[in-house]
Every structure is written in C-alpha cells, then in structure tokens.
PDB file of N, CA and C in Angstrom:
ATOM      1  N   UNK A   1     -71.678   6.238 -52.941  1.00  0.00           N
ATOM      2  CA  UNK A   1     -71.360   4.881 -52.538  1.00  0.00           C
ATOM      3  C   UNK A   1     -71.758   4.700 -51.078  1.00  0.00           C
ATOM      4  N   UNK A   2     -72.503   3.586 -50.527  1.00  0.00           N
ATOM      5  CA  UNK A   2     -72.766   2.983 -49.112  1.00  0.00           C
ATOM      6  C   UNK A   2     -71.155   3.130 -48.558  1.00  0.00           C
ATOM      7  N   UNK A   3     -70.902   3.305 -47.426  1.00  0.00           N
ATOM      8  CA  UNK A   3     -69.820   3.136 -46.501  1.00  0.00           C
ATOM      9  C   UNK A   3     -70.895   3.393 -44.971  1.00  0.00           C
ATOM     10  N   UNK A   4     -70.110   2.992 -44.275  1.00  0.00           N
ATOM     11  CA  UNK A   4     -70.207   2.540 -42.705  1.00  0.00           C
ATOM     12  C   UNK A   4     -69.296   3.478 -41.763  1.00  0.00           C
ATOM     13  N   UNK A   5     -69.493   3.496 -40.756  1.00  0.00           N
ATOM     14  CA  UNK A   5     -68.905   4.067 -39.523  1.00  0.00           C
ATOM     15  C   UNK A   5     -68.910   3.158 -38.456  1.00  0.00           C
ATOM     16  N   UNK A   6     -68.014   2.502 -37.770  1.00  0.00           N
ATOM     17  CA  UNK A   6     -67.958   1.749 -36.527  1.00  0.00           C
ATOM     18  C   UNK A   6     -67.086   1.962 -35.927  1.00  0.00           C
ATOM     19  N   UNK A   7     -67.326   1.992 -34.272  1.00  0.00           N
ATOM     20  CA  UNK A   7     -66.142   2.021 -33.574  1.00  0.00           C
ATOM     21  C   UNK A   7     -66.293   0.516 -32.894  1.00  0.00           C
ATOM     22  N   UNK A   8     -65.023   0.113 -32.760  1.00  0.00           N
ATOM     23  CA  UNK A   8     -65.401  -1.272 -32.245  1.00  0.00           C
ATOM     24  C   UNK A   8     -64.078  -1.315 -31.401  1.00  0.00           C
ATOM     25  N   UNK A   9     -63.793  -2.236 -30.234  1.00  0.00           N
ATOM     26  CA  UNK A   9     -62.725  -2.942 -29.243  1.00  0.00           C
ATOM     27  C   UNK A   9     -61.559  -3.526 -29.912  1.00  0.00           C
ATOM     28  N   UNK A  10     -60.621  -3.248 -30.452  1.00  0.00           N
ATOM     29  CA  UNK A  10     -59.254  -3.716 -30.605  1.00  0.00           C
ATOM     30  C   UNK A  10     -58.937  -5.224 -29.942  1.00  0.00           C
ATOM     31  N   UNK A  11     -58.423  -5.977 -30.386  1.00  0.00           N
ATOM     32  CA  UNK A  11     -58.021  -7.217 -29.259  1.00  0.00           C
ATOM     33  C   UNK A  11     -56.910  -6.067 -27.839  1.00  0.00           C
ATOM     34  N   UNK A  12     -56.611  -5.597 -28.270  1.00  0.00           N
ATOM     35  CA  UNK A  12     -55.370  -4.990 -27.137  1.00  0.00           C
ATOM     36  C   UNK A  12     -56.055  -4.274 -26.055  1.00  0.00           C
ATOM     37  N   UNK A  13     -57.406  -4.089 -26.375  1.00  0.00           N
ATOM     38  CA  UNK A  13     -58.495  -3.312 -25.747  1.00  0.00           C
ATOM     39  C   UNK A  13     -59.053  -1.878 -26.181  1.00  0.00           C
ATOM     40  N   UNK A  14     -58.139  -1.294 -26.898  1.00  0.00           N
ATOM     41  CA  UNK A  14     -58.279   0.149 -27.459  1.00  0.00           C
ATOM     42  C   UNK A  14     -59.261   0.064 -28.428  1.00  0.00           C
ATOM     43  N   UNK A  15     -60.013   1.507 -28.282  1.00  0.00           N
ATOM     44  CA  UNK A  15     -60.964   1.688 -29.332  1.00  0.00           C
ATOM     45  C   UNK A  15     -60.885   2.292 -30.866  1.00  0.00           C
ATOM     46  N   UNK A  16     -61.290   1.712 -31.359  1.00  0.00           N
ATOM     47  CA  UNK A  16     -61.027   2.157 -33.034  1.00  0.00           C
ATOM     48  C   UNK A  16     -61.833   2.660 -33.505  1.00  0.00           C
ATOM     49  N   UNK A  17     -62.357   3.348 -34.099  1.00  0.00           N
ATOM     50  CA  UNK A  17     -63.645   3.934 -35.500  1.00  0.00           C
ATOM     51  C   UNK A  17     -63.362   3.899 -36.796  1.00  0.00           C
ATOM     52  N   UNK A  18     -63.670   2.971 -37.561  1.00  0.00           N
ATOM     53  CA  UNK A  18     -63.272   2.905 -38.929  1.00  0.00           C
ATOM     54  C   UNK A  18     -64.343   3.075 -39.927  1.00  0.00           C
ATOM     55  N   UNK A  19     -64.106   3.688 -40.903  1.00  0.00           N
ATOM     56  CA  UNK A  19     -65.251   4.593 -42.284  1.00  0.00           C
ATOM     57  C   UNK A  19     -64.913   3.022 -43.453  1.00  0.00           C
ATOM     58  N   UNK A  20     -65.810   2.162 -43.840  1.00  0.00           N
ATOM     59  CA  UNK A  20     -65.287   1.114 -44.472  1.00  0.00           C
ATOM     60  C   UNK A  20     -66.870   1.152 -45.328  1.00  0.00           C
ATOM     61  N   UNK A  21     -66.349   0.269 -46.060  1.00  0.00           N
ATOM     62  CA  UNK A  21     -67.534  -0.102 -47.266  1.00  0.00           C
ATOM     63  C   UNK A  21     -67.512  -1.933 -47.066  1.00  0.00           C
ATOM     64  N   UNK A  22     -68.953  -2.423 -47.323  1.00  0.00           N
ATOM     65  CA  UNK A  22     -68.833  -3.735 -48.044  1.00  0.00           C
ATOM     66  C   UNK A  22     -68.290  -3.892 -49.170  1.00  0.00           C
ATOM     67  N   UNK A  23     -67.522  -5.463 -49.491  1.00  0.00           N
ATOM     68  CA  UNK A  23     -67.232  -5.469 -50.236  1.00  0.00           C
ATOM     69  C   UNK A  23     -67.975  -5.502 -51.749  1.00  0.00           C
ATOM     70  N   UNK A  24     -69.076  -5.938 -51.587  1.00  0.00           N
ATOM     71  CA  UNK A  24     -70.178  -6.612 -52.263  1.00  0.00           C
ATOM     72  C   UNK A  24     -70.437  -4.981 -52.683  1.00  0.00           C
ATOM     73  N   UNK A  25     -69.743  -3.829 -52.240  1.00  0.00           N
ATOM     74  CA  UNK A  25     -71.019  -2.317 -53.181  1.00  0.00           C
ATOM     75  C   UNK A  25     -69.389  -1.380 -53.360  1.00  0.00           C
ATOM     76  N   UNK A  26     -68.494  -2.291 -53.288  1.00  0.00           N
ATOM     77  CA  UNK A  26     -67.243  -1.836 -54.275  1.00  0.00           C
ATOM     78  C   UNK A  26     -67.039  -2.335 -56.046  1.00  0.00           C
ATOM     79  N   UNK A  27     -66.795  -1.496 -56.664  1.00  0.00           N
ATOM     80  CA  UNK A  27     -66.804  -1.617 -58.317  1.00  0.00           C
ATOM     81  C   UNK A  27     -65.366  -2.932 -58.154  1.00  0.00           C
ATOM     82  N   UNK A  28     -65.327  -3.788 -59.094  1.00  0.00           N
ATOM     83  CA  UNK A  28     -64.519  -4.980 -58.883  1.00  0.00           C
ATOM     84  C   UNK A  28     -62.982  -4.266 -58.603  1.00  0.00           C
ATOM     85  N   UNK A  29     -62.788  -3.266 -60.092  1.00  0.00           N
ATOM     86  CA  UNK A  29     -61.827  -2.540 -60.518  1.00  0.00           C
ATOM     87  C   UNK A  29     -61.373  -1.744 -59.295  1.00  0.00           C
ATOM     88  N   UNK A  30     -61.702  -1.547 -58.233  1.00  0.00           N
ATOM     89  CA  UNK A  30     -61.678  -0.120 -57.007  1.00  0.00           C
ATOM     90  C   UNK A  30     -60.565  -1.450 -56.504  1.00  0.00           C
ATOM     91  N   UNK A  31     -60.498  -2.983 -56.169  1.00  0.00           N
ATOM     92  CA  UNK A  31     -59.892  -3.686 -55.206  1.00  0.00           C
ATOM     93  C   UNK A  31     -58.770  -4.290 -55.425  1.00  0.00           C
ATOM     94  N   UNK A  32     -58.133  -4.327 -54.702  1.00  0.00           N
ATOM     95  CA  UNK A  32     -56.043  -4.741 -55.315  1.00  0.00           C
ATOM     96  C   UNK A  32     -56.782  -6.163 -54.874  1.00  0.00           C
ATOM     97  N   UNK A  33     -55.903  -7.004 -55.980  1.00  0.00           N
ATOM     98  CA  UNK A  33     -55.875  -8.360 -55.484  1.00  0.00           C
ATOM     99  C   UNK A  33     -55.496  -8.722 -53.784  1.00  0.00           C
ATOM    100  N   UNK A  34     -55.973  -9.570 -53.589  1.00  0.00           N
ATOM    101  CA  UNK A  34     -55.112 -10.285 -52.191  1.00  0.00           C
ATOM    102  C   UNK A  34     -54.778 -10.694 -52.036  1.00  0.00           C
ATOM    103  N   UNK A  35     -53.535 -10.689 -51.419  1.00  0.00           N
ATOM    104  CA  UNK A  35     -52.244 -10.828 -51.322  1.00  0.00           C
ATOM    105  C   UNK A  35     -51.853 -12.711 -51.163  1.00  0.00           C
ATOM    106  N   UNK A  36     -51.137 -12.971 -52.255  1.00  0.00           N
ATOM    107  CA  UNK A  36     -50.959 -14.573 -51.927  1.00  0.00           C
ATOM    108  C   UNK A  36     -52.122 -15.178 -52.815  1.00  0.00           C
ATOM    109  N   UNK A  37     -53.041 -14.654 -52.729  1.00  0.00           N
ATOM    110  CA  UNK A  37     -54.353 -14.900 -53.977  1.00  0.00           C
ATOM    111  C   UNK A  37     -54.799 -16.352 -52.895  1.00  0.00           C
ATOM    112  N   UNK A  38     -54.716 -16.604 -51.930  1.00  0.00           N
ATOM    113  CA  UNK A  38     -55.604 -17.221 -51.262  1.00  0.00           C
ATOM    114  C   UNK A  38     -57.266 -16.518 -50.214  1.00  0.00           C
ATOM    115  N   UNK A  39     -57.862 -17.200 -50.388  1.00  0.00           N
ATOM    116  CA  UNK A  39     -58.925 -17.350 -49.671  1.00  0.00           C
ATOM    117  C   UNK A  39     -59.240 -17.645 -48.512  1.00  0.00           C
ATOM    118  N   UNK A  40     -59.445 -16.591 -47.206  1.00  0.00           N
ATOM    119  CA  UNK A  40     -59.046 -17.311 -46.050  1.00  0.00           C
ATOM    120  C   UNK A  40     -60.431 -17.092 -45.471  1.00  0.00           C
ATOM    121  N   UNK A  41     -60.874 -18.509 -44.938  1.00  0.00           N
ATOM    122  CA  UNK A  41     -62.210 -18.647 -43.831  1.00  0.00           C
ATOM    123  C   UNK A  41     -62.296 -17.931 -43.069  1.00  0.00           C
ATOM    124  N   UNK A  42     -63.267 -16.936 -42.630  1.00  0.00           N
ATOM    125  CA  UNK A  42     -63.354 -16.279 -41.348  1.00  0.00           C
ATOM    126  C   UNK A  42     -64.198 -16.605 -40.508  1.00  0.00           C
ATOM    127  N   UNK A  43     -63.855 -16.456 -39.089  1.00  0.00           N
ATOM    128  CA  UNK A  43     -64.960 -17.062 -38.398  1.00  0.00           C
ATOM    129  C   UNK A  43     -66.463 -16.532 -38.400  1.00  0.00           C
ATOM    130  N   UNK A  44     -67.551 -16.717 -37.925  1.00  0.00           N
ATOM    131  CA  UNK A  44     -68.539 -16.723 -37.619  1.00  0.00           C
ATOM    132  C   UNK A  44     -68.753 -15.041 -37.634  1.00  0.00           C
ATOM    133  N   UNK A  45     -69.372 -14.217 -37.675  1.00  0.00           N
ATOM    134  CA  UNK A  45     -69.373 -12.717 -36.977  1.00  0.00           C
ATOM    135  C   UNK A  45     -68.244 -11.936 -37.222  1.00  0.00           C
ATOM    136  N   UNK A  46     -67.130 -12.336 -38.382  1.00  0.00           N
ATOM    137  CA  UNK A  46     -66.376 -11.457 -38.763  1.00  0.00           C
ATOM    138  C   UNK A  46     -66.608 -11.532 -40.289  1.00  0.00           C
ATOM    139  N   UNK A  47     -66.568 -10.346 -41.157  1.00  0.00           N
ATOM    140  CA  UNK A  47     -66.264  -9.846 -42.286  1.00  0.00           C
ATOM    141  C   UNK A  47     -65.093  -9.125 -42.456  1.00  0.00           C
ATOM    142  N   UNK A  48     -65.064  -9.442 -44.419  1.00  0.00           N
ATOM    143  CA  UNK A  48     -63.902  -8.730 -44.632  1.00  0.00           C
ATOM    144  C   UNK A  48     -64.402  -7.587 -45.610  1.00  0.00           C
ATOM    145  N   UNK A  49     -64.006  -6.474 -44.998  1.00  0.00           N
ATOM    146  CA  UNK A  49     -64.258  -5.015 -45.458  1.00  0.00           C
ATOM    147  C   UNK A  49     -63.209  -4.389 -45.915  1.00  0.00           C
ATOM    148  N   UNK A  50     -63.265  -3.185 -46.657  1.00  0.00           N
ATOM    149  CA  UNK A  50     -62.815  -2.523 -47.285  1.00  0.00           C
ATOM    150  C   UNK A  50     -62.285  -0.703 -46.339  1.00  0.00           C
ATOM    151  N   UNK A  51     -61.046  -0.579 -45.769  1.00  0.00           N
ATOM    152  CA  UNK A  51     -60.508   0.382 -44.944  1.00  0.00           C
ATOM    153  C   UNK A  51     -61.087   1.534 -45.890  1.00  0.00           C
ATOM    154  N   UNK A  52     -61.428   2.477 -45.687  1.00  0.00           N
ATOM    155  CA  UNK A  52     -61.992   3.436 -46.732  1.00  0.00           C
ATOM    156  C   UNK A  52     -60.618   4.311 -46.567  1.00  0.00           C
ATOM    157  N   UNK A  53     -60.416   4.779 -45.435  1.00  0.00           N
ATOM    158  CA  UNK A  53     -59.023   5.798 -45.223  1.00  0.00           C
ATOM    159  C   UNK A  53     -57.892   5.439 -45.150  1.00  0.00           C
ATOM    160  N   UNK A  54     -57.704   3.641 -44.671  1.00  0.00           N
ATOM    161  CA  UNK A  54     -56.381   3.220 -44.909  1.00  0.00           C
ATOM    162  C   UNK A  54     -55.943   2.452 -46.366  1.00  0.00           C
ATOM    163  N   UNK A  55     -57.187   2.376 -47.199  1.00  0.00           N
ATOM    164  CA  UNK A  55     -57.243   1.771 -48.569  1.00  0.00           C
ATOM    165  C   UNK A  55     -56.717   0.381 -48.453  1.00  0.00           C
ATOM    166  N   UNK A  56     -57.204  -0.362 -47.328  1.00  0.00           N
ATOM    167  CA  UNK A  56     -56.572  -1.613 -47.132  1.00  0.00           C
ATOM    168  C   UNK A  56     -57.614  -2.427 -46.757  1.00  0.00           C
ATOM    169  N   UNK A  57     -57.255  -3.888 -46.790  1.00  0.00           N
ATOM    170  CA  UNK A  57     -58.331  -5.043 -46.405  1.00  0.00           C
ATOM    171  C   UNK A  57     -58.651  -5.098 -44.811  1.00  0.00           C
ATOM    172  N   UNK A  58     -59.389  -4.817 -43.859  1.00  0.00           N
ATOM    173  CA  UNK A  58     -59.177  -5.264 -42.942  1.00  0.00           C
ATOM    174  C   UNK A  58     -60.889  -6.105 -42.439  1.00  0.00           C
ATOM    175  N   UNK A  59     -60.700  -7.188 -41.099  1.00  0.00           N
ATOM    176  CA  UNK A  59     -61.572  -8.280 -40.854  1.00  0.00           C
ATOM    177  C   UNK A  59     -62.199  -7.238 -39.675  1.00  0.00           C
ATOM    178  N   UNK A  60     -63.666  -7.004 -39.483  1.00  0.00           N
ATOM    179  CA  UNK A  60     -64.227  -6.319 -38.428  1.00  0.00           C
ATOM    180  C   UNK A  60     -65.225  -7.552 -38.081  1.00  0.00           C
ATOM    181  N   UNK A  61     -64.964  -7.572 -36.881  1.00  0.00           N
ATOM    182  CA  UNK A  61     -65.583  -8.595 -35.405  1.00  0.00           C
ATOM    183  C   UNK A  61     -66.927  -7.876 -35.171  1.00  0.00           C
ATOM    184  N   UNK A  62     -67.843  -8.206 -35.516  1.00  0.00           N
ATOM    185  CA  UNK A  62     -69.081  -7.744 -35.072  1.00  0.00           C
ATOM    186  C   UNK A  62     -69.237  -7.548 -33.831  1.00  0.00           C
ATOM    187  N   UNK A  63     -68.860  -8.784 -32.988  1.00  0.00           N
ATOM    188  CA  UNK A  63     -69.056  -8.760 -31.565  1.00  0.00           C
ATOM    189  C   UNK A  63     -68.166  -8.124 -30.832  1.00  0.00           C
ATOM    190  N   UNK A  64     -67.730  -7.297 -31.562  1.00  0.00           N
ATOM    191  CA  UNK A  64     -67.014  -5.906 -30.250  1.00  0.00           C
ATOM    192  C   UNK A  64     -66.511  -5.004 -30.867  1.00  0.00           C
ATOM    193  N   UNK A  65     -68.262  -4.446 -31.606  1.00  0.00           N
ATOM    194  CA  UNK A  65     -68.544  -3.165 -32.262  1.00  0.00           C
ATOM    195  C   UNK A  65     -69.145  -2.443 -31.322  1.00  0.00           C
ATOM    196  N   UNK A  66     -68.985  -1.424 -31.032  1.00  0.00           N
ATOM    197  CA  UNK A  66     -69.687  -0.447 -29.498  1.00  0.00           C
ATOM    198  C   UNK A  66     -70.237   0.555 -30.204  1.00  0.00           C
ATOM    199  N   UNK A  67     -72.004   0.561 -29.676  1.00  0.00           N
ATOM    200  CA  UNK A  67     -72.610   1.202 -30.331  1.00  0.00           C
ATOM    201  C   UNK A  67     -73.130   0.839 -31.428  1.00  0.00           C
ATOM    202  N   UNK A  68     -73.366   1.771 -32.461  1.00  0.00           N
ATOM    203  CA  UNK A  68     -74.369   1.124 -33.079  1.00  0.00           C
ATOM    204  C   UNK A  68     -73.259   1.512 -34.530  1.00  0.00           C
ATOM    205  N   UNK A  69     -73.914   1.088 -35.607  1.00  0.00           N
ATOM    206  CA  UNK A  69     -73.020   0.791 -37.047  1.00  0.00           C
ATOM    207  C   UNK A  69     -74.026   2.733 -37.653  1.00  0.00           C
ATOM    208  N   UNK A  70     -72.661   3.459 -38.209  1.00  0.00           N
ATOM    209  CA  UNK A  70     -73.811   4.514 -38.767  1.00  0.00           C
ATOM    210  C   UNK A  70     -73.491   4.960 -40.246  1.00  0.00           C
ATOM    211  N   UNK A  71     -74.239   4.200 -40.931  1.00  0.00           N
ATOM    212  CA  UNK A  71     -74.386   4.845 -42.460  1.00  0.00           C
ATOM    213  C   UNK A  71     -74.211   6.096 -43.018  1.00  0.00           C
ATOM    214  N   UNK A  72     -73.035   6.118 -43.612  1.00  0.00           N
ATOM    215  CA  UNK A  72     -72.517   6.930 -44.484  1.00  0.00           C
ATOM    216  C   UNK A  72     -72.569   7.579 -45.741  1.00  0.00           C
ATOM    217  N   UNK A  73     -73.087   8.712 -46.167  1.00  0.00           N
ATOM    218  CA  UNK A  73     -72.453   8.694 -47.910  1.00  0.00           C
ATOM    219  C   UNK A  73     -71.268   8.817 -48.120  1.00  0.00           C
ATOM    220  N   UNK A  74     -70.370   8.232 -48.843  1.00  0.00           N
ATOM    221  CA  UNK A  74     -69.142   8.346 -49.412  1.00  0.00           C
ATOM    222  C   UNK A  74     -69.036   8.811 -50.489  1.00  0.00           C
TER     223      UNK A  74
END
C-alpha cells in the first residue's frame, strides 16, 4: 500500500512526523465511518488523511510541511 512520511509545524509550533496514507488508495472496508456522518469543507491546501499509527482521521496543512513528503511502502 502507498503511505507517506511528513513532518510538518503543529499550530502550537511543535514538530510532528506522521506515516499516513491517502484516502483515495485505502480499501473502502479499512475506514470507520465519520463521526456525525457529516461532511466538512476544508480549506484550500489541507487534506484529509488517514493516521497510519494512530488509526485515526486527521487534516494535514500542506503549508507547514518541513521538508519534503517521503514515500513509503506500507
């Protein structure tokens, strides 16, 4: 399976590195519904990805990804 590596800027300022997949190259069956079953707009330069190690939904900000994005096998 494609997965990703990024470390990117926290709003609080701290740095993170997270191992995530698109959603679009997850099997439908791999994803828990979301939560409330609404659909929420994201802005411009954010996606919603798939936590590979926290098995959770989270939104990554392109624009304060440090460094470069590095492709994974999973």
């Amino acid at each position: 399976m494609k997965a990703y590596r990024a470390t990117f800027r926290k709003q609080d300022g701290e740095l993170r590195t997270m191992l995530y997949a698109h959603l679009s190259d997850l099997p439908k069956s791999y994803l828990p519904k979301a939560k409330g079953g609404k659909t929420a707009k994201l802005q411009e330069g954010v996606k919603l990805v798939w936590d590979l190690e926290n098995q959770d939904y989270r939104c990554l900000n392109e624009s304060t990804i440090v460094g470069s994005i590095e492709k994974v096998d999973y």
